[in-house]
N, C-alpha and C. Protein backbone atom coordinates (compact mmCIF):
# COMPACT_ATOMS: atom_id res chain seq x y z
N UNK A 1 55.48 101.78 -36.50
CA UNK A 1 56.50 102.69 -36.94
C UNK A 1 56.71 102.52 -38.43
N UNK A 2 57.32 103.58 -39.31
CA UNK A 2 57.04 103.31 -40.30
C UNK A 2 58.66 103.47 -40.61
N UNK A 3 58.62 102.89 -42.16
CA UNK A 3 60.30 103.14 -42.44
C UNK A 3 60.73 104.39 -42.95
N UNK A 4 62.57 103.81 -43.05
CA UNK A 4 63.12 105.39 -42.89
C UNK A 4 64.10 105.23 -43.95
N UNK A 5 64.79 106.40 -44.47
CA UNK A 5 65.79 106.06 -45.28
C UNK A 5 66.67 107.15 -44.72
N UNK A 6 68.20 106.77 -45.15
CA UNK A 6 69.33 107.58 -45.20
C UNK A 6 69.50 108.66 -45.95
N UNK A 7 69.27 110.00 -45.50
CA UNK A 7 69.60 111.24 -46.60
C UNK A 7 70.73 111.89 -45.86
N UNK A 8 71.84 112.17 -46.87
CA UNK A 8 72.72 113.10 -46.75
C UNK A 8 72.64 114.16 -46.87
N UNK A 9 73.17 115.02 -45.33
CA UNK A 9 72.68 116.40 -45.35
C UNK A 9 74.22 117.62 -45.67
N UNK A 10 75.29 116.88 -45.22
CA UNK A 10 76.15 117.11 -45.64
C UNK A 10 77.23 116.03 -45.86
N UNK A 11 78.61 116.19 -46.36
CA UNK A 11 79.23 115.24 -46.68
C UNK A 11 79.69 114.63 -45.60
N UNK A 12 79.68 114.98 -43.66
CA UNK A 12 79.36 113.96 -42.90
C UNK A 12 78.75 114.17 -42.19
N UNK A 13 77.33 114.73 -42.77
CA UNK A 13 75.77 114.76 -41.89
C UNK A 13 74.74 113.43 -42.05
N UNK A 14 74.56 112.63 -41.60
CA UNK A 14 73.23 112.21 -42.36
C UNK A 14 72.34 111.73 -41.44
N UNK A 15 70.80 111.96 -41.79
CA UNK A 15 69.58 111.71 -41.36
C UNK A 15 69.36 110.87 -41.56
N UNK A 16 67.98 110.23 -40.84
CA UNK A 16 67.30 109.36 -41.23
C UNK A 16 65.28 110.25 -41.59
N UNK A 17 65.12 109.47 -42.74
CA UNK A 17 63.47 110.61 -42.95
C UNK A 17 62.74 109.49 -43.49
N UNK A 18 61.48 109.68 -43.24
CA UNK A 18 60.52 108.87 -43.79
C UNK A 18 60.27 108.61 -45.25
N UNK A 19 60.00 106.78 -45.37
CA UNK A 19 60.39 106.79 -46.99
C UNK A 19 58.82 107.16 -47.40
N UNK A 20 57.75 107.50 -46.59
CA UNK A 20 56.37 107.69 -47.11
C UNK A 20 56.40 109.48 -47.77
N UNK A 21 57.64 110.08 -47.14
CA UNK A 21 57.17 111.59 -47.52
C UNK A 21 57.35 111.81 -49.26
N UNK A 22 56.73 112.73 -50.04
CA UNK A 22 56.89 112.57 -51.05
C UNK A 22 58.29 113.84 -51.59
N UNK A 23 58.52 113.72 -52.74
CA UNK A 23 59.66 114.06 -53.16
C UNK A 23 59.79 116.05 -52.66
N UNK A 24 58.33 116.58 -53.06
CA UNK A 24 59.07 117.90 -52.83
C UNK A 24 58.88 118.22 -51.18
N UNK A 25 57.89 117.51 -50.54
CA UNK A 25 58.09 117.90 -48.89
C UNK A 25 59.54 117.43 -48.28
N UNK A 26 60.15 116.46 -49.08
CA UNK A 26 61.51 115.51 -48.62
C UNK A 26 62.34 116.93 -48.67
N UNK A 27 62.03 117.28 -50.54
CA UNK A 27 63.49 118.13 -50.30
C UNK A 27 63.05 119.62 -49.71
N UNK A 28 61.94 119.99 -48.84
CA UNK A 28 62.08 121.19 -48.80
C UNK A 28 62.41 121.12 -47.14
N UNK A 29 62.04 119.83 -46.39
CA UNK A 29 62.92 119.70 -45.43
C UNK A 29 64.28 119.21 -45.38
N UNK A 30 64.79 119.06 -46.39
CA UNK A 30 66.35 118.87 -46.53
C UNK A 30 67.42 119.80 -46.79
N UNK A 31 66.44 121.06 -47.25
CA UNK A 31 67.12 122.52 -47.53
C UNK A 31 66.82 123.31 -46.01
N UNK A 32 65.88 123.24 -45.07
CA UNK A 32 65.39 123.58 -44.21
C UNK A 32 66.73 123.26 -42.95
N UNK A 33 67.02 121.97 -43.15
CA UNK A 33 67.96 121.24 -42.45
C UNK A 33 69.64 121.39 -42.37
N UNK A 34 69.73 121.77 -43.77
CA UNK A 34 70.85 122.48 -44.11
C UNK A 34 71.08 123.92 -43.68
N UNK A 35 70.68 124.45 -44.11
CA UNK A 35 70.22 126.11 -43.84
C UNK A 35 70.17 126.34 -42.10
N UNK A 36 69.64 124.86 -41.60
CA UNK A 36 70.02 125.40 -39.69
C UNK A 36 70.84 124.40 -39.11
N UNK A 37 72.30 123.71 -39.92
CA UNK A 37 72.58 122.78 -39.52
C UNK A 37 73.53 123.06 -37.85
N UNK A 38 73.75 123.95 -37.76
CA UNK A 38 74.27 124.44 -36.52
C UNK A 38 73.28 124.50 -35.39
N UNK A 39 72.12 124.21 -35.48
CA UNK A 39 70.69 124.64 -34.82
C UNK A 39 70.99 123.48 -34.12
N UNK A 40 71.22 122.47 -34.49
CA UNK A 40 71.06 120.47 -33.99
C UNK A 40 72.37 120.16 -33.35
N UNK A 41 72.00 119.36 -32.44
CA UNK A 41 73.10 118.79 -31.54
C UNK A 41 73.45 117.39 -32.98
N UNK A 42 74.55 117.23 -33.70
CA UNK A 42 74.49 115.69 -34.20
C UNK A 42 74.99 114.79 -33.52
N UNK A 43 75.77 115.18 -32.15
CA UNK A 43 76.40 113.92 -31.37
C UNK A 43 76.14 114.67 -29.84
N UNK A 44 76.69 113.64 -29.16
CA UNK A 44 76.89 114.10 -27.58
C UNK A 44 78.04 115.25 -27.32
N UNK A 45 79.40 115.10 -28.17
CA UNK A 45 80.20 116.40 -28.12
C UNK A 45 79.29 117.44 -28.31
N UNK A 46 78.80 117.95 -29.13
CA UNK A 46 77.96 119.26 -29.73
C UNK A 46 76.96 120.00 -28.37
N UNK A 47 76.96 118.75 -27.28
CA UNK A 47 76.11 119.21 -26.57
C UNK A 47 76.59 119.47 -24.90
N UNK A 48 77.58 119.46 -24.64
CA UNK A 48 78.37 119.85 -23.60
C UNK A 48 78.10 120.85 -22.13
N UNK A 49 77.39 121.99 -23.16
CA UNK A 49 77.13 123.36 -22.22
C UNK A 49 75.70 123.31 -21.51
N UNK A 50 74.97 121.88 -22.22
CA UNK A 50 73.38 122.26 -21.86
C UNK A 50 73.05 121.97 -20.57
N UNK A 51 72.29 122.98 -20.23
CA UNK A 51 72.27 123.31 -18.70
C UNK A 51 71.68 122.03 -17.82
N UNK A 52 72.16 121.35 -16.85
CA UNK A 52 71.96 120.30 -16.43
C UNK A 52 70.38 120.21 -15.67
N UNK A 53 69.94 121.34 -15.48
CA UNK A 53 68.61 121.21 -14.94
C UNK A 53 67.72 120.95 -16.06
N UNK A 54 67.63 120.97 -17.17
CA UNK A 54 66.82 120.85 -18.40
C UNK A 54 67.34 119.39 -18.65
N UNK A 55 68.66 119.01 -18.35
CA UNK A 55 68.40 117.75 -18.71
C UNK A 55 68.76 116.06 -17.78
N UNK A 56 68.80 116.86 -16.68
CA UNK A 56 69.00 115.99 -15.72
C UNK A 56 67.67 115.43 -14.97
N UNK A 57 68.10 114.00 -15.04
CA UNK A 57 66.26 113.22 -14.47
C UNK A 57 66.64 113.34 -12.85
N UNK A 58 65.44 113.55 -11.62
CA UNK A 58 65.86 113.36 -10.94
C UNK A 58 64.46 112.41 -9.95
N UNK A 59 65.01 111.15 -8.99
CA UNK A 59 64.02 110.78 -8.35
C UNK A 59 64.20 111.14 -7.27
N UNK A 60 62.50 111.18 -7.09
CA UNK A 60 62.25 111.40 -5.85
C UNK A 60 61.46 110.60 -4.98
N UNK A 61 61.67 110.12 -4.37
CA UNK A 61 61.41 108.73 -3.55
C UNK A 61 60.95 108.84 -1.98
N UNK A 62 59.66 108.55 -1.38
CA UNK A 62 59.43 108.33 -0.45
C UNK A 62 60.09 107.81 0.63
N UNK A 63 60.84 108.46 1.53
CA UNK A 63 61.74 107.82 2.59
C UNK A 63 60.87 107.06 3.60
N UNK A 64 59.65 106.66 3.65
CA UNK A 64 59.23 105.60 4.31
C UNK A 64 58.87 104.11 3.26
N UNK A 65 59.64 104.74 2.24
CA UNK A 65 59.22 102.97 1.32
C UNK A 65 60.42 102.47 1.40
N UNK A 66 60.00 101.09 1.51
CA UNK A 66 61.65 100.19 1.56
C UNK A 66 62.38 100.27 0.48
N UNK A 67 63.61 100.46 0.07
CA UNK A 67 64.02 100.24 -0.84
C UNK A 67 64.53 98.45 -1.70
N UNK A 68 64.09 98.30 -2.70
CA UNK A 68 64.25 97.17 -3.22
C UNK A 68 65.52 96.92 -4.33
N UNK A 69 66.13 96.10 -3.70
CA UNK A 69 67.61 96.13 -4.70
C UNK A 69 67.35 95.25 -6.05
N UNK A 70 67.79 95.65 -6.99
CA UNK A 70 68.08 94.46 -8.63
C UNK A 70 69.17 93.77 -7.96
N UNK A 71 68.85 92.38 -8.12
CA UNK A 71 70.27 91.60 -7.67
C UNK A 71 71.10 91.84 -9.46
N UNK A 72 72.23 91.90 -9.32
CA UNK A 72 73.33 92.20 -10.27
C UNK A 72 73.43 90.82 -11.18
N UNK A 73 72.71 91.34 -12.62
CA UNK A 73 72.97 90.09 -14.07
C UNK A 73 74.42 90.23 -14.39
N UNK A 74 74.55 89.12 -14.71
CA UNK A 74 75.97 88.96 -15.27
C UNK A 74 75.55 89.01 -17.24
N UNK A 75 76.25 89.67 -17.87
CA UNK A 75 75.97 89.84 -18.68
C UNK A 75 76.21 88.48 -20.05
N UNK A 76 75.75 88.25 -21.07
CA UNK A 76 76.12 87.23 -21.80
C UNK A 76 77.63 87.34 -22.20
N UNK A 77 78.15 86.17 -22.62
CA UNK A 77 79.61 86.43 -23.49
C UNK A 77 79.89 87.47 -24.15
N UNK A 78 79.17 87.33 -24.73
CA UNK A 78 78.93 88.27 -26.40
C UNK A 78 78.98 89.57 -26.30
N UNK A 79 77.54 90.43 -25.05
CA UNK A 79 77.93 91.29 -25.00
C UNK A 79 78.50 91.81 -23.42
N UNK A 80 79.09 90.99 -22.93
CA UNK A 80 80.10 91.55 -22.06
C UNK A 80 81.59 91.83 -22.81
N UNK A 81 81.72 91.33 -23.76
CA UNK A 81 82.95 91.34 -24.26
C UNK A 81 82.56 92.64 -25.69
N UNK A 82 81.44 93.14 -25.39
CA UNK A 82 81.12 94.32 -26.43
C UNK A 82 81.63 95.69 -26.20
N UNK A 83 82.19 95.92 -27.37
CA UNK A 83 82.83 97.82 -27.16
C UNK A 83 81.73 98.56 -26.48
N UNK A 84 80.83 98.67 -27.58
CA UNK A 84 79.76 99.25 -27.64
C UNK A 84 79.34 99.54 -26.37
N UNK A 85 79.60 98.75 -25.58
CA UNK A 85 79.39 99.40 -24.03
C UNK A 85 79.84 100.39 -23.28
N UNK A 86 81.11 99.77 -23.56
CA UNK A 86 82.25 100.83 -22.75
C UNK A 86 82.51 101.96 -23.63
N UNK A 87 82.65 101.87 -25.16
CA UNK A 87 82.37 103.37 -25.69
C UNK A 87 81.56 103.96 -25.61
N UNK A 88 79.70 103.65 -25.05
CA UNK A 88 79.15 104.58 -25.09
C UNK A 88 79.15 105.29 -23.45
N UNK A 89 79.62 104.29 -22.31
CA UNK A 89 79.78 104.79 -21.45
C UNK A 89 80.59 105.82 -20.72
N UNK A 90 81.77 105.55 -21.93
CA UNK A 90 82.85 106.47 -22.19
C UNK A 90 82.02 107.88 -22.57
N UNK A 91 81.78 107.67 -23.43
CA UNK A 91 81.15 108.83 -24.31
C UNK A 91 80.38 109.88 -23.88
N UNK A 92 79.33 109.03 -23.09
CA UNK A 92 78.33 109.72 -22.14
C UNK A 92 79.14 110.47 -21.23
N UNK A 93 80.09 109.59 -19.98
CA UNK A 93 80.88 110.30 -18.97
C UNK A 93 81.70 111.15 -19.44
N UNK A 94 82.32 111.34 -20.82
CA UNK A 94 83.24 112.29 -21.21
C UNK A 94 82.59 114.05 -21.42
N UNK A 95 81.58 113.79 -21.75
CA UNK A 95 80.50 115.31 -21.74
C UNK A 95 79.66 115.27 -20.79
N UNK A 96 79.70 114.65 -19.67
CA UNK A 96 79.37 114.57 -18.27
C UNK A 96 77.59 114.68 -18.67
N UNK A 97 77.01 113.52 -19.49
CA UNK A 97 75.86 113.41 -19.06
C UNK A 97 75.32 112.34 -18.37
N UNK A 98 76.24 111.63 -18.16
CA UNK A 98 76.02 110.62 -17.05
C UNK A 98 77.16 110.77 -15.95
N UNK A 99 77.53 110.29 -14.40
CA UNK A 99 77.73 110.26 -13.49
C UNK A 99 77.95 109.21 -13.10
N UNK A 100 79.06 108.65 -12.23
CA UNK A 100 79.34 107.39 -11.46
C UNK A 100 78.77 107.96 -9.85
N UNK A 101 77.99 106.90 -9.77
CA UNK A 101 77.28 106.96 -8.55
C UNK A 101 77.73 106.43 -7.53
N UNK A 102 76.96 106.54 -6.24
CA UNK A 102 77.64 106.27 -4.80
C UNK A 102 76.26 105.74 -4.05
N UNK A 103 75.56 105.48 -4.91
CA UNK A 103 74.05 105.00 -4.22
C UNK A 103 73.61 104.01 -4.77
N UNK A 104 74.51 102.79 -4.62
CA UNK A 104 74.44 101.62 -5.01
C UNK A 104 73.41 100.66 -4.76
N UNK A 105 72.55 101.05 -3.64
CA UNK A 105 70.86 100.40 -3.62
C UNK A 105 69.97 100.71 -4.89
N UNK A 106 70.01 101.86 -5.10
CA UNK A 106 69.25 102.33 -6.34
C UNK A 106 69.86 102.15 -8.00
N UNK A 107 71.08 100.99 -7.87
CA UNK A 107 71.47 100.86 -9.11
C UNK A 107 70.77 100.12 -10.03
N UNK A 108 70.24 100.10 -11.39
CA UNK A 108 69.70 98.98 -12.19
C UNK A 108 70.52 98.35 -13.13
N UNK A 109 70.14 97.18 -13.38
CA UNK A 109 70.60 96.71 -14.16
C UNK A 109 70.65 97.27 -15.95
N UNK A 110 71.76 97.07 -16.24
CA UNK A 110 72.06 97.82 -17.87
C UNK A 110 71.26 96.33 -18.81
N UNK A 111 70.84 97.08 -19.85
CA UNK A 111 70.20 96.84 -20.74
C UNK A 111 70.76 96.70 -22.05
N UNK A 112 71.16 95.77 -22.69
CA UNK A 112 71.62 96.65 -24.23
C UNK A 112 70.84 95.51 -25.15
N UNK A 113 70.31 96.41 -26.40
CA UNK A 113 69.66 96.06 -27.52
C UNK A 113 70.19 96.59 -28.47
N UNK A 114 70.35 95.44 -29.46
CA UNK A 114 70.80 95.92 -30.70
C UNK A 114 70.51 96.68 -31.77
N UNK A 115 70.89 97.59 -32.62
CA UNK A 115 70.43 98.35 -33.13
C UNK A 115 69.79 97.57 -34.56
N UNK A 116 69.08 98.25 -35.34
CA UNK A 116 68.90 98.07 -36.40
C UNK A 116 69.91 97.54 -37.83
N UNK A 117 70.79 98.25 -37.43
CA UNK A 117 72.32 97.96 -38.12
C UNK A 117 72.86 97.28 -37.56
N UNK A 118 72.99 96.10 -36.47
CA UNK A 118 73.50 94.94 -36.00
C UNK A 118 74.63 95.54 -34.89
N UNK A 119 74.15 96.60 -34.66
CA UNK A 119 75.62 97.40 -34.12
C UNK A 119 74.74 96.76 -32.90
């Protein structure tokens, strides 16, 4: 992967773009970007109405295979006691792209990795 830098697209838009592109392809996708900034979802609010069949995963599972449970991790100190969890879980369930489930055999275990910015 290659690196990226921070460009401001508006005074609270900002991208991330490759630091390999050179100066006039940078800015002629930065005017491009502007010009359709209504075109882009920039958060999970923005995206509310999108039709759940386009973006809903769904499995489908052989009813003669056994099902195999994740026994339940307890999470570290650190990040059990992290926002970052519960706000993004918040976040997600508040524009209903995630769901509290009732099919607790098929639950997995949560994952979290830190971002680049230590977040």
């Amino acid at each position: 992967m290659g690196d990226f830098k921070d460009v401001k697209i508006s005074p609270s838009k900002k991208i991330k773009i490759g630091v390999d592109l050179d100066q006039q392809t940078e800015s002629k996708l930065c005017r491009v970007l502007r010009a359709n900034m209504v075109s882009f979802a920039w958060s999970t609010k923005d995206m509310p109405s999108i039709d759940p069949d386009i973006l809903c995963h769904r499995l489908y599972v052989n009813p003669q295979v056994k099902v195999r449970i994740q026994r339940l991790r307890r999470l570290n100190e650190e990040k059990a006691k992290a926002k970052a969890r519960t706000e993004e879980i918040k976040k997600l369930t508040e524009v209903s792209h995630i769901l509290e489930i009732q099919y607790l055999e098929w639950l997995a275990n949560m994952v979290m990795v830190k971002k680049d910015s230590g977040k």
